[in-house]
C-alpha atoms as a PDB file:
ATOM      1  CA  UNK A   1      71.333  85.393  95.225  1.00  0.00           C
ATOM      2  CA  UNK A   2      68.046  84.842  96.540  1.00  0.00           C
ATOM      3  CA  UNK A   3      66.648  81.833  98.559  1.00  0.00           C
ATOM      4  CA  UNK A   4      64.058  80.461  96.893  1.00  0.00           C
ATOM      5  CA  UNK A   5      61.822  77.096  98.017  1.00  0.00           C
ATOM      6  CA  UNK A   6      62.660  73.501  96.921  1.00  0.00           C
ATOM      7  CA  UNK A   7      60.166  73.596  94.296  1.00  0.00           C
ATOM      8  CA  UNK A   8      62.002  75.905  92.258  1.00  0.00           C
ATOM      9  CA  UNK A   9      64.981  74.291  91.716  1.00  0.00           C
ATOM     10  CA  UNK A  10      66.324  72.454  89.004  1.00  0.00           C
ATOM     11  CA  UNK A  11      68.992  70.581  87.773  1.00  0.00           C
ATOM     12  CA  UNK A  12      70.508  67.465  85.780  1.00  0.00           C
ATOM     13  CA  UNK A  13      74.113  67.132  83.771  1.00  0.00           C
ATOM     14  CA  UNK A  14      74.378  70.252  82.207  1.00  0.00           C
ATOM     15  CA  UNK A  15      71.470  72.784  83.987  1.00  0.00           C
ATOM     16  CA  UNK A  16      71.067  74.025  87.313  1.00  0.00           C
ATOM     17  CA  UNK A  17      67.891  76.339  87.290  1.00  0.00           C
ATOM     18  CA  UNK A  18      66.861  78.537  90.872  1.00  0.00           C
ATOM     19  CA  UNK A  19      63.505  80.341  90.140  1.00  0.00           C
ATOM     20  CA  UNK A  20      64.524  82.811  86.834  1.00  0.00           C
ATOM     21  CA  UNK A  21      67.695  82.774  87.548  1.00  0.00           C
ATOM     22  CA  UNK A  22      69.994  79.629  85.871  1.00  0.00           C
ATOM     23  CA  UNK A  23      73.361  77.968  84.193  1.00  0.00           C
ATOM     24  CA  UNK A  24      73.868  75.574  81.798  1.00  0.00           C
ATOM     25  CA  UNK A  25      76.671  74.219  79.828  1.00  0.00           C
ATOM     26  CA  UNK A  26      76.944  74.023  76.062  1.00  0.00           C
ATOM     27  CA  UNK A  27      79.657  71.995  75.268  1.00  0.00           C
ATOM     28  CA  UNK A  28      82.685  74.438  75.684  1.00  0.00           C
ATOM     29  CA  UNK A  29      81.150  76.914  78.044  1.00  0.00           C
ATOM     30  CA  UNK A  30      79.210  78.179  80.944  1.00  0.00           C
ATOM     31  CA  UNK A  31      76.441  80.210  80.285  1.00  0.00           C
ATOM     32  CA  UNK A  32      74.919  82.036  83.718  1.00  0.00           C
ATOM     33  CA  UNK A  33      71.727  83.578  83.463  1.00  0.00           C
ATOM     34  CA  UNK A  34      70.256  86.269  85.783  1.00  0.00           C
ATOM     35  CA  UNK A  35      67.153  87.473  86.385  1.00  0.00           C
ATOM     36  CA  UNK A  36      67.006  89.123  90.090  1.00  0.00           C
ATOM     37  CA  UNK A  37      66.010  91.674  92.227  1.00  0.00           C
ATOM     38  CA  UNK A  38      68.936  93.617  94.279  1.00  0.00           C
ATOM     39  CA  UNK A  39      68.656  94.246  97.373  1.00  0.00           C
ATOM     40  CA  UNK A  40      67.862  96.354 100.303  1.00  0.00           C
ATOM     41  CA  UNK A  41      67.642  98.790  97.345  1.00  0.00           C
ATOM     42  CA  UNK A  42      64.685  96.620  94.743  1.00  0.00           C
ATOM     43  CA  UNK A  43      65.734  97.181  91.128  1.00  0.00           C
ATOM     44  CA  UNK A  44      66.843  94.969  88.413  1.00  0.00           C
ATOM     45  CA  UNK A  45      69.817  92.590  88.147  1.00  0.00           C
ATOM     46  CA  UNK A  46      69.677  91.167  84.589  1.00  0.00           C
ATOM     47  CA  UNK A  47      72.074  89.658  82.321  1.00  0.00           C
ATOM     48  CA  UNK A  48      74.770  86.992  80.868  1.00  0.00           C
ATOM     49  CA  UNK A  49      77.659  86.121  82.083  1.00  0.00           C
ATOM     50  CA  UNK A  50      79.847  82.875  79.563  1.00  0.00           C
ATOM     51  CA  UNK A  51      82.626  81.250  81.292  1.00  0.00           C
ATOM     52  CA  UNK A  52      84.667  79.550  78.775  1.00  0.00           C
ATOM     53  CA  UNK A  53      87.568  77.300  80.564  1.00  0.00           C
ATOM     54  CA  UNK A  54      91.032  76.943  79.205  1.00  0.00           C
ATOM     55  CA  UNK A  55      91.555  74.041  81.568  1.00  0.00           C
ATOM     56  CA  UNK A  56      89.335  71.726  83.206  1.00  0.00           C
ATOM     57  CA  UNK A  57      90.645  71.059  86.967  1.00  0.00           C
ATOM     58  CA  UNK A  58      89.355  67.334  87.310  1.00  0.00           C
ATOM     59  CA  UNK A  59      90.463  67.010  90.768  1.00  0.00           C
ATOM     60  CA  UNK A  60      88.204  68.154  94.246  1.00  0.00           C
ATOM     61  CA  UNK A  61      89.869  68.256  97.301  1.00  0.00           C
ATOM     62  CA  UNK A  62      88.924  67.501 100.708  1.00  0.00           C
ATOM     63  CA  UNK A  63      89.433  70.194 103.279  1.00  0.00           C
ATOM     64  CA  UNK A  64      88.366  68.043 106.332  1.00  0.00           C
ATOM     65  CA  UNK A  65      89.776  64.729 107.475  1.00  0.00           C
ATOM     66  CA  UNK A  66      86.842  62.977 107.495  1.00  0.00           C
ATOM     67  CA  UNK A  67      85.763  64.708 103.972  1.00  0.00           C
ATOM     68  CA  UNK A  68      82.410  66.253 104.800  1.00  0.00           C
ATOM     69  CA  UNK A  69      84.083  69.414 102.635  1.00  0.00           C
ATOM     70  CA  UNK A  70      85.287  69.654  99.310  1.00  0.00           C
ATOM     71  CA  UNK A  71      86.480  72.314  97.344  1.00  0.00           C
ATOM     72  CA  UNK A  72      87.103  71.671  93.442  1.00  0.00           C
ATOM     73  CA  UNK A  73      88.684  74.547  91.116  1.00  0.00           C
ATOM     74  CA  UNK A  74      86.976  73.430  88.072  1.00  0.00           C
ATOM     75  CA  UNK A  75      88.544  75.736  85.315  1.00  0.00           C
ATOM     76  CA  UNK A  76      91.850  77.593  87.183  1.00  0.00           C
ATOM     77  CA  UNK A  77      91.767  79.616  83.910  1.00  0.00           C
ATOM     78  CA  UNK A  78      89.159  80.946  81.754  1.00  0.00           C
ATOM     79  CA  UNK A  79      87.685  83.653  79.553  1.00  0.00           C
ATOM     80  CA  UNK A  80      85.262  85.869  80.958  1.00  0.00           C
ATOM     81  CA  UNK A  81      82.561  87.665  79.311  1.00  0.00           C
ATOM     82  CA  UNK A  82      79.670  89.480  81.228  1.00  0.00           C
ATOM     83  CA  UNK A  83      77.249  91.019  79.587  1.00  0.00           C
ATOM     84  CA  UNK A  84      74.145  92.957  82.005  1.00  0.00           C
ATOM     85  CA  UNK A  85      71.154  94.843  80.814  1.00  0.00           C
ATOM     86  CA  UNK A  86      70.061  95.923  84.157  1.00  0.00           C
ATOM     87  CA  UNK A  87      72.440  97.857  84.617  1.00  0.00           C
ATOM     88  CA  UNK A  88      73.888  98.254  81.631  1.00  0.00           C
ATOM     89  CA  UNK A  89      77.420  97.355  81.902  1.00  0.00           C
ATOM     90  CA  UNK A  90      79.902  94.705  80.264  1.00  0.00           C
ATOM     91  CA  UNK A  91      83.533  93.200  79.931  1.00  0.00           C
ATOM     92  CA  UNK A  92      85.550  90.676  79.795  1.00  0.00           C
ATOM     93  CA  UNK A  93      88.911  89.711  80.574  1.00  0.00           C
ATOM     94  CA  UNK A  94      90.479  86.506  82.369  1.00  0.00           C
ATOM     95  CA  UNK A  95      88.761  84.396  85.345  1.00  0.00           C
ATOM     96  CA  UNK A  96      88.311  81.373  87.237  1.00  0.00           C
ATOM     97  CA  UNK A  97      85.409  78.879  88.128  1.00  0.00           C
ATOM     98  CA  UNK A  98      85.939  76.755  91.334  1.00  0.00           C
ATOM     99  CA  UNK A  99      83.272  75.108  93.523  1.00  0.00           C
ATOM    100  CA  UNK A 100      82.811  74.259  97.637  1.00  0.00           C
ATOM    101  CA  UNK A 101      80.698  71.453  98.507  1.00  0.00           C
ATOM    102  CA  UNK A 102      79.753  69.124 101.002  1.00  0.00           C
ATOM    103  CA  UNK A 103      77.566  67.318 103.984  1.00  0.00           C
ATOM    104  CA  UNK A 104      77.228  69.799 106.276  1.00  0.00           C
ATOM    105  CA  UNK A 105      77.380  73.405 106.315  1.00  0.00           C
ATOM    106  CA  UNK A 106      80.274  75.662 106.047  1.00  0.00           C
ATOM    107  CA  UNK A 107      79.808  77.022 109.315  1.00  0.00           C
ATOM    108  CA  UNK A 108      79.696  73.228 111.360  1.00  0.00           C
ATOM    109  CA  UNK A 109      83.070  72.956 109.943  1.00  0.00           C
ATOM    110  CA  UNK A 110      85.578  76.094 109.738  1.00  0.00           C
ATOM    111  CA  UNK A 111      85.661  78.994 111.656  1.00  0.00           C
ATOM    112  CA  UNK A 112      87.693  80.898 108.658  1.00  0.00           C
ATOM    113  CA  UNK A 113      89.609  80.709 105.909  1.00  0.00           C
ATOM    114  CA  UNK A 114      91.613  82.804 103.453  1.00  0.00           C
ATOM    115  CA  UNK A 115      91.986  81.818  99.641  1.00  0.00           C
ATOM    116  CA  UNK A 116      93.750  83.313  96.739  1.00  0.00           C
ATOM    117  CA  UNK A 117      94.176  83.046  93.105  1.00  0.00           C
ATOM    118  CA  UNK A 118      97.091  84.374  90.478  1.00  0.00           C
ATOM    119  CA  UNK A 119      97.388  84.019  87.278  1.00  0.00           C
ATOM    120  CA  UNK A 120     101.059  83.674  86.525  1.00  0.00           C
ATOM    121  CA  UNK A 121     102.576  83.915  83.168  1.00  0.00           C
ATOM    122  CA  UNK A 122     102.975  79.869  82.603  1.00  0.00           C
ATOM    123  CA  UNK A 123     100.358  78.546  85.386  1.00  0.00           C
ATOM    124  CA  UNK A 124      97.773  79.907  87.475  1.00  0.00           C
ATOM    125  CA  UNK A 125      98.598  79.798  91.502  1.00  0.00           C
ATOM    126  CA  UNK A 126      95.276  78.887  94.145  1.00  0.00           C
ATOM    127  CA  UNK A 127      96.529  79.609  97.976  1.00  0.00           C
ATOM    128  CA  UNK A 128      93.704  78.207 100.549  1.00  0.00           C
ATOM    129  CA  UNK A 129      94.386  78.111 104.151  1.00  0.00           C
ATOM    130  CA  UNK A 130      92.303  78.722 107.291  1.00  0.00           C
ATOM    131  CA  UNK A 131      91.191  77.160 110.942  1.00  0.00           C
ATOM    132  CA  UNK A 132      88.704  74.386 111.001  1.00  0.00           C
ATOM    133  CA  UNK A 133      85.903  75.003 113.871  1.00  0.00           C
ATOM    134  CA  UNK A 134      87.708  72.024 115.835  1.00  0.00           C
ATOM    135  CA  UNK A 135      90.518  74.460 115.793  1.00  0.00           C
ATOM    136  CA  UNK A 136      92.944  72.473 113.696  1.00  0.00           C
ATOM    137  CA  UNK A 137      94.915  74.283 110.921  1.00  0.00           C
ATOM    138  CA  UNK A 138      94.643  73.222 107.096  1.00  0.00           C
ATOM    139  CA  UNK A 139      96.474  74.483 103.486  1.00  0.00           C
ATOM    140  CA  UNK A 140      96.764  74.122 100.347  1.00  0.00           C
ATOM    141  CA  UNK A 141      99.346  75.659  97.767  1.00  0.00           C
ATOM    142  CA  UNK A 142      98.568  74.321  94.197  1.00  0.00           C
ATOM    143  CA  UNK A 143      99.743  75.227  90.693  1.00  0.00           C
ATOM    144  CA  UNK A 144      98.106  74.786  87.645  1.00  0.00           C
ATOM    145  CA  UNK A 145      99.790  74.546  84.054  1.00  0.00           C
ATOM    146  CA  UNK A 146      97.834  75.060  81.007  1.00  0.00           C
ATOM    147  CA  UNK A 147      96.787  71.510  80.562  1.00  0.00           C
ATOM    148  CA  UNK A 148      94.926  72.020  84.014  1.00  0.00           C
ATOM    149  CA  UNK A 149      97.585  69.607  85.659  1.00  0.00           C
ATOM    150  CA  UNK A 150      98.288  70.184  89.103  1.00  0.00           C
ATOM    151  CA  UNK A 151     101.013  70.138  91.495  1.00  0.00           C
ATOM    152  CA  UNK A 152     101.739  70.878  95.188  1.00  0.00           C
ATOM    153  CA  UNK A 153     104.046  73.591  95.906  1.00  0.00           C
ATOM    154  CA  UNK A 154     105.551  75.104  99.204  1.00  0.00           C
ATOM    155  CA  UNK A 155     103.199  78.034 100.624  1.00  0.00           C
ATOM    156  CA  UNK A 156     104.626  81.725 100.101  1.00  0.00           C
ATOM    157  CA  UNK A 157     105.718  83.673 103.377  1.00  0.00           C
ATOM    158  CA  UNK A 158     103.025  84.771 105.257  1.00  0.00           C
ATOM    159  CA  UNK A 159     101.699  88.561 104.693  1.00  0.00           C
ATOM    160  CA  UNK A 160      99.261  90.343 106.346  1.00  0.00           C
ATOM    161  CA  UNK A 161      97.089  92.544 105.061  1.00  0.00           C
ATOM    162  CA  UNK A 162      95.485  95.684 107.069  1.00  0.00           C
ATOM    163  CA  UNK A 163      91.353  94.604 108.325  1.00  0.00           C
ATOM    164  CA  UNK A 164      88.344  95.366 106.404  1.00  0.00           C
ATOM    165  CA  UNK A 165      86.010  98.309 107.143  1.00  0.00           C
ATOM    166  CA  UNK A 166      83.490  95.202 109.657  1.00  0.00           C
ATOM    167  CA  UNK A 167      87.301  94.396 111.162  1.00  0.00           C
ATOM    168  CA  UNK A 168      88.004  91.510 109.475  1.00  0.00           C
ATOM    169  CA  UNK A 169      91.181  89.704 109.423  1.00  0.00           C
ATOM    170  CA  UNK A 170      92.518  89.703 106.054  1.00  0.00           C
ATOM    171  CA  UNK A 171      95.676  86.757 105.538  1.00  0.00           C
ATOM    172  CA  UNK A 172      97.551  86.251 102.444  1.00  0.00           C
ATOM    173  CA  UNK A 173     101.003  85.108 101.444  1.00  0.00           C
ATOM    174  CA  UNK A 174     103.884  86.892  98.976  1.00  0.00           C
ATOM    175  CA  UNK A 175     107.660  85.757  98.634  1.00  0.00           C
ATOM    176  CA  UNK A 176     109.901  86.674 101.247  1.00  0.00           C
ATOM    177  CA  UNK A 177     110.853  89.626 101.127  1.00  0.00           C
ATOM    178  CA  UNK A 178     107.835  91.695 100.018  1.00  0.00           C
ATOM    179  CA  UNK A 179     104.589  92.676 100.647  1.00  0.00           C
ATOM    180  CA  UNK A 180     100.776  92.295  99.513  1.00  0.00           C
ATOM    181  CA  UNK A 181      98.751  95.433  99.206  1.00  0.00           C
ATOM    182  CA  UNK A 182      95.286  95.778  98.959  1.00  0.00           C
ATOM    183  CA  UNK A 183      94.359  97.120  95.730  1.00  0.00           C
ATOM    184  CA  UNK A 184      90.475  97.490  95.937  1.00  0.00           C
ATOM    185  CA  UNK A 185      88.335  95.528  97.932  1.00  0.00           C
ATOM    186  CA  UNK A 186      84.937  95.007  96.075  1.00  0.00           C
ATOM    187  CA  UNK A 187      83.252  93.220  98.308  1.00  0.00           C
ATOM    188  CA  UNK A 188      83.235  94.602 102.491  1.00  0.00           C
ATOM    189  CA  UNK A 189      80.576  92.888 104.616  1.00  0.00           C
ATOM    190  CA  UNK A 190      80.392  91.332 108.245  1.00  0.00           C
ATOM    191  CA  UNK A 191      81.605  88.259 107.954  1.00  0.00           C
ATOM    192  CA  UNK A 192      83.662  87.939 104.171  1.00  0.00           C
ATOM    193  CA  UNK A 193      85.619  90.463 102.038  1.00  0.00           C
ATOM    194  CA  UNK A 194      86.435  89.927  98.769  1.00  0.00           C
ATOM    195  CA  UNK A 195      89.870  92.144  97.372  1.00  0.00           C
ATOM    196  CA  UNK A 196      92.128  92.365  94.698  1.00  0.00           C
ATOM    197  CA  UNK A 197      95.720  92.332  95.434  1.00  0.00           C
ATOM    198  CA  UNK A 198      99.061  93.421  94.496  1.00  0.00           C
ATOM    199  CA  UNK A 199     101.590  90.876  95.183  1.00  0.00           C
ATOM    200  CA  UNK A 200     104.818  89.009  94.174  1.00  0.00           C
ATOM    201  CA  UNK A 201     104.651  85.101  93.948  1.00  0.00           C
ATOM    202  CA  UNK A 202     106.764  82.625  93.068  1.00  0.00           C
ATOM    203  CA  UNK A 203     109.109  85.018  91.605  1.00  0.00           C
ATOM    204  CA  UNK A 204     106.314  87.321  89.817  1.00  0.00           C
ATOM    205  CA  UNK A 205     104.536  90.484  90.546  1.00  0.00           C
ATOM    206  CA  UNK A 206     100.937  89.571  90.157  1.00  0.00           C
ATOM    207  CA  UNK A 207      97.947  90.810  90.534  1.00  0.00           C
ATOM    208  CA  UNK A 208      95.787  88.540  93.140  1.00  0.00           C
ATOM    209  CA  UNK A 209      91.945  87.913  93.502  1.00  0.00           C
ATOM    210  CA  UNK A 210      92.215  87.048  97.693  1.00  0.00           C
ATOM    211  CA  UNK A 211      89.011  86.737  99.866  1.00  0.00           C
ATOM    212  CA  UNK A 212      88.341  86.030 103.747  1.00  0.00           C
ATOM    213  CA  UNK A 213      85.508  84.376 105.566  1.00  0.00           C
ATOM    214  CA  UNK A 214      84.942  84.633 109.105  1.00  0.00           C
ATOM    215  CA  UNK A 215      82.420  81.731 109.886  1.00  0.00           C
ATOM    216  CA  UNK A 216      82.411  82.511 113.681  1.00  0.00           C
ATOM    217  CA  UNK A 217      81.367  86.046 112.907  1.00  0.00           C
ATOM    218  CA  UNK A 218      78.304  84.229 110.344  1.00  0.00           C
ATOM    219  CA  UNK A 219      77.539  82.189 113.206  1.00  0.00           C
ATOM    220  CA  UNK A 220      76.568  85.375 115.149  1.00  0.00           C
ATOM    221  CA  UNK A 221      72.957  85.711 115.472  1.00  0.00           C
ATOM    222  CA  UNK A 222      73.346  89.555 114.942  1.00  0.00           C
ATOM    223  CA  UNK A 223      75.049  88.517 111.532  1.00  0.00           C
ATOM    224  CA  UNK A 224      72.270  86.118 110.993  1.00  0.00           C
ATOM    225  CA  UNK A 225      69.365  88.535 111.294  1.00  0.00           C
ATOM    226  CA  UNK A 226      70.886  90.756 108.930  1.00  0.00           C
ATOM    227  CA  UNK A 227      71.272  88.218 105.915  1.00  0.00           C
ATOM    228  CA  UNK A 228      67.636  88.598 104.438  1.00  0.00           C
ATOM    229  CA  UNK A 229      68.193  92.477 104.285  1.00  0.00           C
ATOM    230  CA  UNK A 230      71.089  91.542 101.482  1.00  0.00           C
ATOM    231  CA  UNK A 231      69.571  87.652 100.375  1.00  0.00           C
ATOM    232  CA  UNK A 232      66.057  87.964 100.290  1.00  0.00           C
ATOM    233  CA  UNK A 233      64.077  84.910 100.878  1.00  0.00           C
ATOM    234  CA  UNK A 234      61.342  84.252  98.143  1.00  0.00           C
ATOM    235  CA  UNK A 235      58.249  82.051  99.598  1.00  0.00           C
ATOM    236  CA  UNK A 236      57.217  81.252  95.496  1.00  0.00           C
END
């Protein structure tokens, strides 16, 4: 996560290289390798992390009318293994790979969002919804089945969940009925939070991955002044 000049980029079909830092795929998985420096505290972020799909989502999705965003869950269930030297940690266990892209930045086109992800026993469950910045509304409630097939279901109940430590709103959805609870939120910062959920969908308790992204708080220029502090900016 650092931002690094055009010159030390890289990429064709199956690499995509940023300074030491790097991904390619082999064939049957994804192999992420990182070579960083943390930060505001400088030490060492090193290590492997293999992202082997059970299902390759082959469809992207626009989130705009006019399709300047897309958002593509390229494997809505995979194997997980992470393996870090610096520090010295490891697991594994089951995961997800999905990607956003598009023509403009995030920021000239939402002013938040909430997203979700469930693996259920049969299928895996993505919930996206937010406000676009011209203030319109947009969702999406997909399911997945193991063939990485997808179909269009109705969206949960709304549920809300209490706000994150930088105030936050935090959205998600859970059958009628019942309620979401925040399990652990890994990830609490001024403008996105990043939690794990217990909830009840589509007839199952499940645990949920959820996260929220306030783009009109990233807009802020107080927000934006802060950002090399946690993404340092490399000149080489």
């Amino acid at each position: 996560m650092t931002e690094r000049p055009a010159h030390r980029m890289q990429r064709d079909a199956d690499h995509f290289q940023v300074g030491p830092s790097g991904l390619h795929w082999d064939g049957d998985t994804l192999v992420i390798d990182i070579a960083e420096i943390s930060a505001p505290l400088p030490y060492k972020v090193r290590g492997t992390v293999r992202v082997r799909p059970a299902m390759i989502g082959t469809t992207a999705f626009a989130l705009d009318p006019a399709g300047r965003h897309r958002w593509h869950p390229v494997a809505p269930r995979a194997r997980v293994e992470v393996e870090m030297t610096h520090p010295n940690l490891r697991w594994s266990g089951p995961g997800y790979f999905d990607s956003n892209f598009g023509d403009e930045p995030l920021e000239d086109g939402f002013d938040d969002w909430h997203w979700s992800r469930a693996h259920l026993k049969n299928d895996v469950a993505v919930l996206y919804e937010g406000r676009r910045r011209d203030g319109t509304p947009f969702d999406l409630a997909l399911k997945f089945d193991a063939q990485g097939r997808w179909h269009d279901v109705v969206q949960p109940a709304p549920a809300m969940l209490p706000r994150t430590g930088w105030r936050i709103k935090r959205a998600t959805r859970a059958d009628a009925g019942h309620a979401a609870r925040v399990i652990k939120t890994w990830i609490d910062a001024p403008f996105y939070a990043r939690s794990a959920l217990a909830t009840r969908l589509f007839g199952e308790d499940v645990r949920a991955v959820h996260e929220s992204l306030a783009l009109g708080r990233f807009r802020s220029p107080i927000v934006q002044s802060m950002l090399p502090y946690r993404m340092p900016r490399a000149i080489w």
